[in-house]
PDB file of N, CA and C in Angstrom:
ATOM      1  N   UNK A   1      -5.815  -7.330  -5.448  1.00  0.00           N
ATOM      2  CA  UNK A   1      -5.414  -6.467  -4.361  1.00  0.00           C
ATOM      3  C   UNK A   1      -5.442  -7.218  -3.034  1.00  0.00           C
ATOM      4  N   UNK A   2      -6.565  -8.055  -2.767  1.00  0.00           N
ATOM      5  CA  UNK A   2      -6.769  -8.741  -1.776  1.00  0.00           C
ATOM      6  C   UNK A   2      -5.611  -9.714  -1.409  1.00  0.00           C
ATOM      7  N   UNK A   3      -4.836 -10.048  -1.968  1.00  0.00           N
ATOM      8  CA  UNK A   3      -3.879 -10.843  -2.125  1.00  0.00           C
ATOM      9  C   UNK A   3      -2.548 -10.576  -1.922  1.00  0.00           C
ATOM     10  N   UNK A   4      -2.559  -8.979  -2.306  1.00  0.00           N
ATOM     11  CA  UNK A   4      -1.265  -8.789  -1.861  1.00  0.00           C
ATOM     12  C   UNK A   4      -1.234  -7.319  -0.658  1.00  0.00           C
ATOM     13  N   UNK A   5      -2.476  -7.682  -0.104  1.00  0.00           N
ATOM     14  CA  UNK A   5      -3.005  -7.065   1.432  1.00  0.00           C
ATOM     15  C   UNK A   5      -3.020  -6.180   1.387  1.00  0.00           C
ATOM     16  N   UNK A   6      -3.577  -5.293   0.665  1.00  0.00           N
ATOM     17  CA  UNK A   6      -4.005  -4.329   0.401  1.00  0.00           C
ATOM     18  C   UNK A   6      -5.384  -3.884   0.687  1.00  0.00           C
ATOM     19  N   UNK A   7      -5.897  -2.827   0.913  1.00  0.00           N
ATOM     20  CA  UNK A   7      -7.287  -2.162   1.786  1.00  0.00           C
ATOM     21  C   UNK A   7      -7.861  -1.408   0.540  1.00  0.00           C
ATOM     22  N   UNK A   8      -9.134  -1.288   0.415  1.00  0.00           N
ATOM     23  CA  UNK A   8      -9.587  -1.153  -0.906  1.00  0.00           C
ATOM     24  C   UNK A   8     -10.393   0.407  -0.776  1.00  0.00           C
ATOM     25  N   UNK A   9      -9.982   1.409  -1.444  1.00  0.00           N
ATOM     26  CA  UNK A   9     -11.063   2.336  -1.122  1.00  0.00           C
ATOM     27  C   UNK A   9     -11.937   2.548  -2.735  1.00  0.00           C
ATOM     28  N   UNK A  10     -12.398   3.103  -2.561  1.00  0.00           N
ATOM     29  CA  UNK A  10     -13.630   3.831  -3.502  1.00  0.00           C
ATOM     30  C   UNK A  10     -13.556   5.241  -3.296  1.00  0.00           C
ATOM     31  N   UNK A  11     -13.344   5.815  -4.620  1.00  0.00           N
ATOM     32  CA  UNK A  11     -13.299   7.488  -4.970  1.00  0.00           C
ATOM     33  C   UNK A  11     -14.289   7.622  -5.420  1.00  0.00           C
ATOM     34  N   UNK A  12     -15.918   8.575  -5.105  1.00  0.00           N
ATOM     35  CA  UNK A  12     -16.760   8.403  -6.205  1.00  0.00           C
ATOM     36  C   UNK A  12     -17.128  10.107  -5.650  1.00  0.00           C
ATOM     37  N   UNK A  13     -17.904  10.770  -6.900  1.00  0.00           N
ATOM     38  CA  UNK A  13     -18.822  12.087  -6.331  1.00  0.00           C
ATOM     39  C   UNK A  13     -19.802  11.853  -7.012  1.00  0.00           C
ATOM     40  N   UNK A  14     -20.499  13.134  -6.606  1.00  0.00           N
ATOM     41  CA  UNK A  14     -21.718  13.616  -6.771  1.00  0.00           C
ATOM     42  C   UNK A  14     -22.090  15.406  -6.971  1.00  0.00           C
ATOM     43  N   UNK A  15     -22.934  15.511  -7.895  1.00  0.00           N
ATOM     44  CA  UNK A  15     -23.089  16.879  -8.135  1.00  0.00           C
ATOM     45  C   UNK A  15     -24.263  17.085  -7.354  1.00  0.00           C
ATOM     46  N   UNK A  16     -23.869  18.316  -6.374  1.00  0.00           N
ATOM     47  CA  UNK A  16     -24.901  18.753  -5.157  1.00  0.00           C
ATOM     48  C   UNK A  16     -25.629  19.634  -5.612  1.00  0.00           C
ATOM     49  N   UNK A  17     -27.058  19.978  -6.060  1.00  0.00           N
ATOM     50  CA  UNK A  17     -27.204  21.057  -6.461  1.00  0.00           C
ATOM     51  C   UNK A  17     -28.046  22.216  -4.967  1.00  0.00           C
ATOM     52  N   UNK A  18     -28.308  23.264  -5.132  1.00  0.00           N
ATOM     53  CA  UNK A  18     -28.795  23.872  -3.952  1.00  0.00           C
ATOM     54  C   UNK A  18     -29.970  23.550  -3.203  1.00  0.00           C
ATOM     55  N   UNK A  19     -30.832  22.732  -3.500  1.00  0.00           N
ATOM     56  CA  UNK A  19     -32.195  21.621  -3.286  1.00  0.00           C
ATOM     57  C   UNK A  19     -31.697  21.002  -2.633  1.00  0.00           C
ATOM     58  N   UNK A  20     -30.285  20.603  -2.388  1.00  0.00           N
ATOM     59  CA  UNK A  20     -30.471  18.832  -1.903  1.00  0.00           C
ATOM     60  C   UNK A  20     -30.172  19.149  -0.223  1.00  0.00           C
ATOM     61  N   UNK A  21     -31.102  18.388   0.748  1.00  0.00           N
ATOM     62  CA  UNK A  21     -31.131  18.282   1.682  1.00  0.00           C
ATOM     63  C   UNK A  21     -29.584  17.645   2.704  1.00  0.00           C
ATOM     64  N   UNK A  22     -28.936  18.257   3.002  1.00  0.00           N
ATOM     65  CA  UNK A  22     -27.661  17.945   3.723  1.00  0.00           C
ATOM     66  C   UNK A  22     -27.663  17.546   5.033  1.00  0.00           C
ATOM     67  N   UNK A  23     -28.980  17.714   5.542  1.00  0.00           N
ATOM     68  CA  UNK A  23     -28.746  17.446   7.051  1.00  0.00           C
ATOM     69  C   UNK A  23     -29.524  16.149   7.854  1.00  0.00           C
ATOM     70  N   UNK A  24     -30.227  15.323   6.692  1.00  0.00           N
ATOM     71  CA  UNK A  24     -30.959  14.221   6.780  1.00  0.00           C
ATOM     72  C   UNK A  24     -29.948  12.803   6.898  1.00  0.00           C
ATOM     73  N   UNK A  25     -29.889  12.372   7.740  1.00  0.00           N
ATOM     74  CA  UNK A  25     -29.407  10.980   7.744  1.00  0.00           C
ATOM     75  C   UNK A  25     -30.521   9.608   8.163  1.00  0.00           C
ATOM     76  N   UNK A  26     -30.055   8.733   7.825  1.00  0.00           N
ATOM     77  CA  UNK A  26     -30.544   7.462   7.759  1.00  0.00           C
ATOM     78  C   UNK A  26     -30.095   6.847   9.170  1.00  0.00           C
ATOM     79  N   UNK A  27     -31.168   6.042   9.701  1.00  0.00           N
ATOM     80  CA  UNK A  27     -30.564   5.169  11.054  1.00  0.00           C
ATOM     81  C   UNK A  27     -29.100   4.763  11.281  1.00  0.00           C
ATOM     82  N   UNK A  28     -28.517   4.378  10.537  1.00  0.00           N
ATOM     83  CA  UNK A  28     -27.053   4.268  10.690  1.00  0.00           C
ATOM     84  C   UNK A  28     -26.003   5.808  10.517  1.00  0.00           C
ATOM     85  N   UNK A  29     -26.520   6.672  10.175  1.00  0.00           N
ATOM     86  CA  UNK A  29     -25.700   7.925  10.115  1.00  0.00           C
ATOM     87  C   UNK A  29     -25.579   8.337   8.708  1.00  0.00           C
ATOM     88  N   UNK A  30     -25.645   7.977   7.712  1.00  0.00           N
ATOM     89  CA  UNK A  30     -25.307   7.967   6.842  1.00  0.00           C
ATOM     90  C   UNK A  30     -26.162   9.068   6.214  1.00  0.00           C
ATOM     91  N   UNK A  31     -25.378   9.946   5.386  1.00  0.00           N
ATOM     92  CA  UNK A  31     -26.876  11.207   4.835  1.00  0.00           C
ATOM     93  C   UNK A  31     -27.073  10.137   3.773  1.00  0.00           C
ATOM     94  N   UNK A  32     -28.794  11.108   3.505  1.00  0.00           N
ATOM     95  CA  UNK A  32     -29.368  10.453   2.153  1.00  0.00           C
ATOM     96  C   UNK A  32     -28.847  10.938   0.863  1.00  0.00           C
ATOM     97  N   UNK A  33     -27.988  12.129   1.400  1.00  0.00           N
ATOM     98  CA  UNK A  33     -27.365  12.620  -0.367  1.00  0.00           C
ATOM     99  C   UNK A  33     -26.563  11.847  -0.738  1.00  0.00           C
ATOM    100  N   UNK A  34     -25.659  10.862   0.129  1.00  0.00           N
ATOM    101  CA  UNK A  34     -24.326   9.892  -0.029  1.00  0.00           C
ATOM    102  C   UNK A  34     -25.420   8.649  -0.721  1.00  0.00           C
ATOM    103  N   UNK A  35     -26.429   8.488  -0.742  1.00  0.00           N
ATOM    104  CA  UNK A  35     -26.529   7.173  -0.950  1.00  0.00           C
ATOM    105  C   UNK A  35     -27.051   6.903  -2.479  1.00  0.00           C
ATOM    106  N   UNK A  36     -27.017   7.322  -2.950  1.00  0.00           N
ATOM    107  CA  UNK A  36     -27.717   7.555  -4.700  1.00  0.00           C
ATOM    108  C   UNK A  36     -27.034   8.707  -5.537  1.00  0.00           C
ATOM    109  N   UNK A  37     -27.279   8.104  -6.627  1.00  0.00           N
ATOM    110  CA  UNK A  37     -26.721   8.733  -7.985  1.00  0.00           C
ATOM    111  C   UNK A  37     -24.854   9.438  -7.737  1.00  0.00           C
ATOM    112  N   UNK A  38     -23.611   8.201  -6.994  1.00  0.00           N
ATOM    113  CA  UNK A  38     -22.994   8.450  -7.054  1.00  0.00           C
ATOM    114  C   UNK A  38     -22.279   8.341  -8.098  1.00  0.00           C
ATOM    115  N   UNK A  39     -20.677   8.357  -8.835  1.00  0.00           N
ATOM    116  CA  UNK A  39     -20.072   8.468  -9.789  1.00  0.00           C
ATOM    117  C   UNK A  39     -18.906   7.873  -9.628  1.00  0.00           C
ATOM    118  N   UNK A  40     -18.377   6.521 -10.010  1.00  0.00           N
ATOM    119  CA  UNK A  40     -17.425   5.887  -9.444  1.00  0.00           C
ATOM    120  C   UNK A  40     -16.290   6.685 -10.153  1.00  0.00           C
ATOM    121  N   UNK A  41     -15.211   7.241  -9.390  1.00  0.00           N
ATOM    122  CA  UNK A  41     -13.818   8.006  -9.879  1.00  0.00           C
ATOM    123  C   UNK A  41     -13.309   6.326 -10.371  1.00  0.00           C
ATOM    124  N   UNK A  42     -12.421   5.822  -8.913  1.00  0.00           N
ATOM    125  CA  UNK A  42     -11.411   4.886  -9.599  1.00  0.00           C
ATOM    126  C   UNK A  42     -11.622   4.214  -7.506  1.00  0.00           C
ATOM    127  N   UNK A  43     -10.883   2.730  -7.964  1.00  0.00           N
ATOM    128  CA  UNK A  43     -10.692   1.924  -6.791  1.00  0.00           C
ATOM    129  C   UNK A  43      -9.384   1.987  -6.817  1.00  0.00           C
ATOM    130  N   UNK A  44      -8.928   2.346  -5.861  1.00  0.00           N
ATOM    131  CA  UNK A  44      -7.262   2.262  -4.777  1.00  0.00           C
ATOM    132  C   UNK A  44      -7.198   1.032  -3.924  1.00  0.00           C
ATOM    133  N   UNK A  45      -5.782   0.715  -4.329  1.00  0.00           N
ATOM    134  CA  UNK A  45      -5.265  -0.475  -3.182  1.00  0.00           C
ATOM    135  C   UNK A  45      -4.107  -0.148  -2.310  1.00  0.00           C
ATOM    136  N   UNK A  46      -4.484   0.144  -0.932  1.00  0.00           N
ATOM    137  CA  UNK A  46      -3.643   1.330   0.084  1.00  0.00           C
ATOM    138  C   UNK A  46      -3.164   0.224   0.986  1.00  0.00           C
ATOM    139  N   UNK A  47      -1.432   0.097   0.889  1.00  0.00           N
ATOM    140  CA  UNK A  47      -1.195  -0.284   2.195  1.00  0.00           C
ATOM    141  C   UNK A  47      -0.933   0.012   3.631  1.00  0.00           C
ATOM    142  N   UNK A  48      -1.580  -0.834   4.168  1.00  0.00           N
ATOM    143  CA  UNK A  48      -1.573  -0.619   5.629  1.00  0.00           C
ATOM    144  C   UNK A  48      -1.102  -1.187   6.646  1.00  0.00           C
ATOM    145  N   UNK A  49       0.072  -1.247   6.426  1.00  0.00           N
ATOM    146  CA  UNK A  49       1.547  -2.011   7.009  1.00  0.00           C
ATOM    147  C   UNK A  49       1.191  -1.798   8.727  1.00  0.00           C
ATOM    148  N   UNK A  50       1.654  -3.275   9.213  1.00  0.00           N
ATOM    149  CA  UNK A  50       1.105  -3.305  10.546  1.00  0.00           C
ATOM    150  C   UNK A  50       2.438  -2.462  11.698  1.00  0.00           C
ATOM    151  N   UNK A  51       1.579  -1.868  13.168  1.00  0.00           N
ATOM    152  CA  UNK A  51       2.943  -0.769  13.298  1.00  0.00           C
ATOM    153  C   UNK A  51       4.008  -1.795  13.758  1.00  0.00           C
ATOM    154  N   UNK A  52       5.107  -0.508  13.748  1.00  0.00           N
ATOM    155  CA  UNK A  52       6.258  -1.078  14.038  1.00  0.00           C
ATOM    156  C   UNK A  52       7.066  -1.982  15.056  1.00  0.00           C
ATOM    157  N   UNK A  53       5.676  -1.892  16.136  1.00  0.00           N
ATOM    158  CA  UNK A  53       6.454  -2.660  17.510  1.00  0.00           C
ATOM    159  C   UNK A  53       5.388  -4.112  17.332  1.00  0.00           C
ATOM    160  N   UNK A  54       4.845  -3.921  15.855  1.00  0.00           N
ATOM    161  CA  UNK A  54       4.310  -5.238  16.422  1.00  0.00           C
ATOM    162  C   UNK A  54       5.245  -6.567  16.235  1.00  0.00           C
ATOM    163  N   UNK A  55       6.243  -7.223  15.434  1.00  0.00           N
ATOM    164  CA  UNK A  55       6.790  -8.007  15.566  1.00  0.00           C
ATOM    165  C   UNK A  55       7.010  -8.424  17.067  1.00  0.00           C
ATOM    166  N   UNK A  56       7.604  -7.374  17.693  1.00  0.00           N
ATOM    167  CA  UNK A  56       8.333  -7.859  18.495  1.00  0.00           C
ATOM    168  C   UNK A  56       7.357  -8.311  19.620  1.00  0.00           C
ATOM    169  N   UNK A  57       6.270  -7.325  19.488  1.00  0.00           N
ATOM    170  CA  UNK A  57       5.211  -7.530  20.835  1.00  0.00           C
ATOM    171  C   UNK A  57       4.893  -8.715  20.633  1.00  0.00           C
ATOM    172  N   UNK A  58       4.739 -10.236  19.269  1.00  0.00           N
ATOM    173  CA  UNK A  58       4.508 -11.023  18.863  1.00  0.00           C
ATOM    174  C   UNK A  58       5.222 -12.008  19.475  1.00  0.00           C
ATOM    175  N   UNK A  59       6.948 -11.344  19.459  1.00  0.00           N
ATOM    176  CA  UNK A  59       7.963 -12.918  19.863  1.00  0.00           C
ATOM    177  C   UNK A  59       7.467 -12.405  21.209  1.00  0.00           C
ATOM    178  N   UNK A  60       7.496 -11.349  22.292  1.00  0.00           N
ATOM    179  CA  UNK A  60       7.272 -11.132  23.770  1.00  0.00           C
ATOM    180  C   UNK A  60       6.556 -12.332  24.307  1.00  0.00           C
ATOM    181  N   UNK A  61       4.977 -12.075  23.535  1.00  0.00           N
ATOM    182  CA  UNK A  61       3.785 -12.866  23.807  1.00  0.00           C
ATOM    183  C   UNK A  61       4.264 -14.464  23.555  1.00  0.00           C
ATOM    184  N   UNK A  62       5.201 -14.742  22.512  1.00  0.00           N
ATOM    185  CA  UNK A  62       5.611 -16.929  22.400  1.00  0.00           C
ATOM    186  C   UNK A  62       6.523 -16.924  23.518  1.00  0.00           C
ATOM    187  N   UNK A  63       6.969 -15.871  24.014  1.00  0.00           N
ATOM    188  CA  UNK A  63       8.297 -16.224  24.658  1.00  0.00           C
ATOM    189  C   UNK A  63       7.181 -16.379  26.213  1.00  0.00           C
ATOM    190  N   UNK A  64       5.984 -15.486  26.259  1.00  0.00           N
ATOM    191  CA  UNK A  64       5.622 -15.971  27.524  1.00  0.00           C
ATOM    192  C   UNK A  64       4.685 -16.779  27.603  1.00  0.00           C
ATOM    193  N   UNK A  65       4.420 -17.415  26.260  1.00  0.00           N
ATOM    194  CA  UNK A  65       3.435 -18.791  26.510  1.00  0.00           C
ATOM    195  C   UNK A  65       2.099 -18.259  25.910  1.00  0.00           C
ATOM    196  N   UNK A  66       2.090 -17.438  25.582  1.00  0.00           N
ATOM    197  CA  UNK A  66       0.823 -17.265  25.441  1.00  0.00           C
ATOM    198  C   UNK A  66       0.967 -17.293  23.550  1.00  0.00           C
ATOM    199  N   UNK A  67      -0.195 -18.024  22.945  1.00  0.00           N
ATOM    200  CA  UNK A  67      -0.620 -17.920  21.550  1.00  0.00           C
ATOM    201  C   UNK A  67      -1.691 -16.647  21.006  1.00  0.00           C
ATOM    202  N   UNK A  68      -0.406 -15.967  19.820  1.00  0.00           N
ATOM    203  CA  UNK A  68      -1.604 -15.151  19.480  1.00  0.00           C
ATOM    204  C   UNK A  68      -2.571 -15.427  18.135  1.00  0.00           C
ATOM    205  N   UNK A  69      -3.645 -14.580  18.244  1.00  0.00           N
ATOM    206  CA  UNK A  69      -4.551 -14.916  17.257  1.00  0.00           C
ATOM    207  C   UNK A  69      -4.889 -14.228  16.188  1.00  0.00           C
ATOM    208  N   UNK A  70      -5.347 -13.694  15.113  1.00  0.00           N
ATOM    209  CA  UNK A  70      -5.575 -12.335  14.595  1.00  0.00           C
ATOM    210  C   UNK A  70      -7.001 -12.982  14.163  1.00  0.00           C
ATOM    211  N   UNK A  71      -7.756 -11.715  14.657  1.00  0.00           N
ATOM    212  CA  UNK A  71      -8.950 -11.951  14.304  1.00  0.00           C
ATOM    213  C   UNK A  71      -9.447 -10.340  13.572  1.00  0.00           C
ATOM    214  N   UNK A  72     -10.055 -11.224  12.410  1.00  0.00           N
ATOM    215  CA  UNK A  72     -10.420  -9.825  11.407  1.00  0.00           C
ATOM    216  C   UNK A  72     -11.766 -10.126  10.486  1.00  0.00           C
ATOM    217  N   UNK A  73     -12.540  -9.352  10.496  1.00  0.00           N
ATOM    218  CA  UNK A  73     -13.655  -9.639   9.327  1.00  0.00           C
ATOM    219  C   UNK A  73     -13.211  -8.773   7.698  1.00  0.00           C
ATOM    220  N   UNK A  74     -12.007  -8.978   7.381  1.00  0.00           N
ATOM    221  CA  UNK A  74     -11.385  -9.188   6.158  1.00  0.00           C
ATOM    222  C   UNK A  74     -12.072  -9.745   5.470  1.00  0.00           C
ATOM    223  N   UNK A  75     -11.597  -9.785   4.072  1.00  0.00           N
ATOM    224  CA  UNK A  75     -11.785 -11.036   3.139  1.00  0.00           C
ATOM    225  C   UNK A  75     -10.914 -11.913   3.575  1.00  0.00           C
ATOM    226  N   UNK A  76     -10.937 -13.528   3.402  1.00  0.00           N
ATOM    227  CA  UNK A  76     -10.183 -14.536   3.919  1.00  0.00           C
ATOM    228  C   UNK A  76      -9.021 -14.359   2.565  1.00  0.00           C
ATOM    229  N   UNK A  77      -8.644 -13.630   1.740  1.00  0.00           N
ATOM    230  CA  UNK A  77      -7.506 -13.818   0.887  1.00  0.00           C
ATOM    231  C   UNK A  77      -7.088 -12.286   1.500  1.00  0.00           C
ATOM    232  N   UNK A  78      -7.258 -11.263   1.927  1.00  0.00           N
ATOM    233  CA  UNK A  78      -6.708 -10.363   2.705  1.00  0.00           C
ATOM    234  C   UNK A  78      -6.348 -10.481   3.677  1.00  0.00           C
ATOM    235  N   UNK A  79      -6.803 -11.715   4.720  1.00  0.00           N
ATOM    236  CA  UNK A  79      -6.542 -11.855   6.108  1.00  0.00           C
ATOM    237  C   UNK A  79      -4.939 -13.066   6.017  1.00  0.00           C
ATOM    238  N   UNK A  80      -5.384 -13.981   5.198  1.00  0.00           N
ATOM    239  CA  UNK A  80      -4.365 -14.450   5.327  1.00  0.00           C
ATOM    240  C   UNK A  80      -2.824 -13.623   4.667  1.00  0.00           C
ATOM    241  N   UNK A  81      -3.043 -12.800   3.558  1.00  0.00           N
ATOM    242  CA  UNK A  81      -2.194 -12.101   3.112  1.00  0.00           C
ATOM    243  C   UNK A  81      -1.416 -11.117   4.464  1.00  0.00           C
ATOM    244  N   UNK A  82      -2.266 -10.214   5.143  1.00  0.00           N
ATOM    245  CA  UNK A  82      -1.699 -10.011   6.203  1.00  0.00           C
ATOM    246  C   UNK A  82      -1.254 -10.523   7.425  1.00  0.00           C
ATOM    247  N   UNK A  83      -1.958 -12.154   7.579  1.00  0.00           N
ATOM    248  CA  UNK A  83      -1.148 -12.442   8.607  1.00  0.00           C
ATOM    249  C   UNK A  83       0.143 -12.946   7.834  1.00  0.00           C
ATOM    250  N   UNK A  84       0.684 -13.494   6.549  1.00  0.00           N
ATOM    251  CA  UNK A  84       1.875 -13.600   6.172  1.00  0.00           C
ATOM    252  C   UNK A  84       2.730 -12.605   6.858  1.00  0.00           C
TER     253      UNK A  84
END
């Protein structure tokens, strides 16, 4: 997937029963019901085609001298796939 630049999600659940605490989160936000005994559905590879004015905003920026850069904390076989 990484390769042909694609964004990776994760489908998973969980059975809530009426006990489980919903309003507790962890320092980063995250509740504690999300973090255990999930159920992996299936992994998706979603594209996320860059918008439409960016080409051109690209030649704008060579035509006025300036070099652009793409900076991403990707995987390095996703990053280069999208800057293709």
């Amino acid at each position: 997937m990484a390769s042909n630049s694609l964004r990776t999600l994760s489908l998973a659940f969980k059975k809530i029963s009426d006990d489980h605490d919903l309003t507790q989160k962890n320092r980063r936000g995250v509740y504690n019901v999300e973090k255990d005994d999930l159920i992996l559905l299936a992994v998706l590879g979603v594209r996320d085609n860059p918008r439409q004015e960016v080409p051109e905003a690209i030649k704008k920026c060579h035509l006025a001298g300036i070099t652009v850069r793409m900076v991403t904390g990707d995987n390095i076989i996703t990053a280069k796939a999208i800057a293709r």
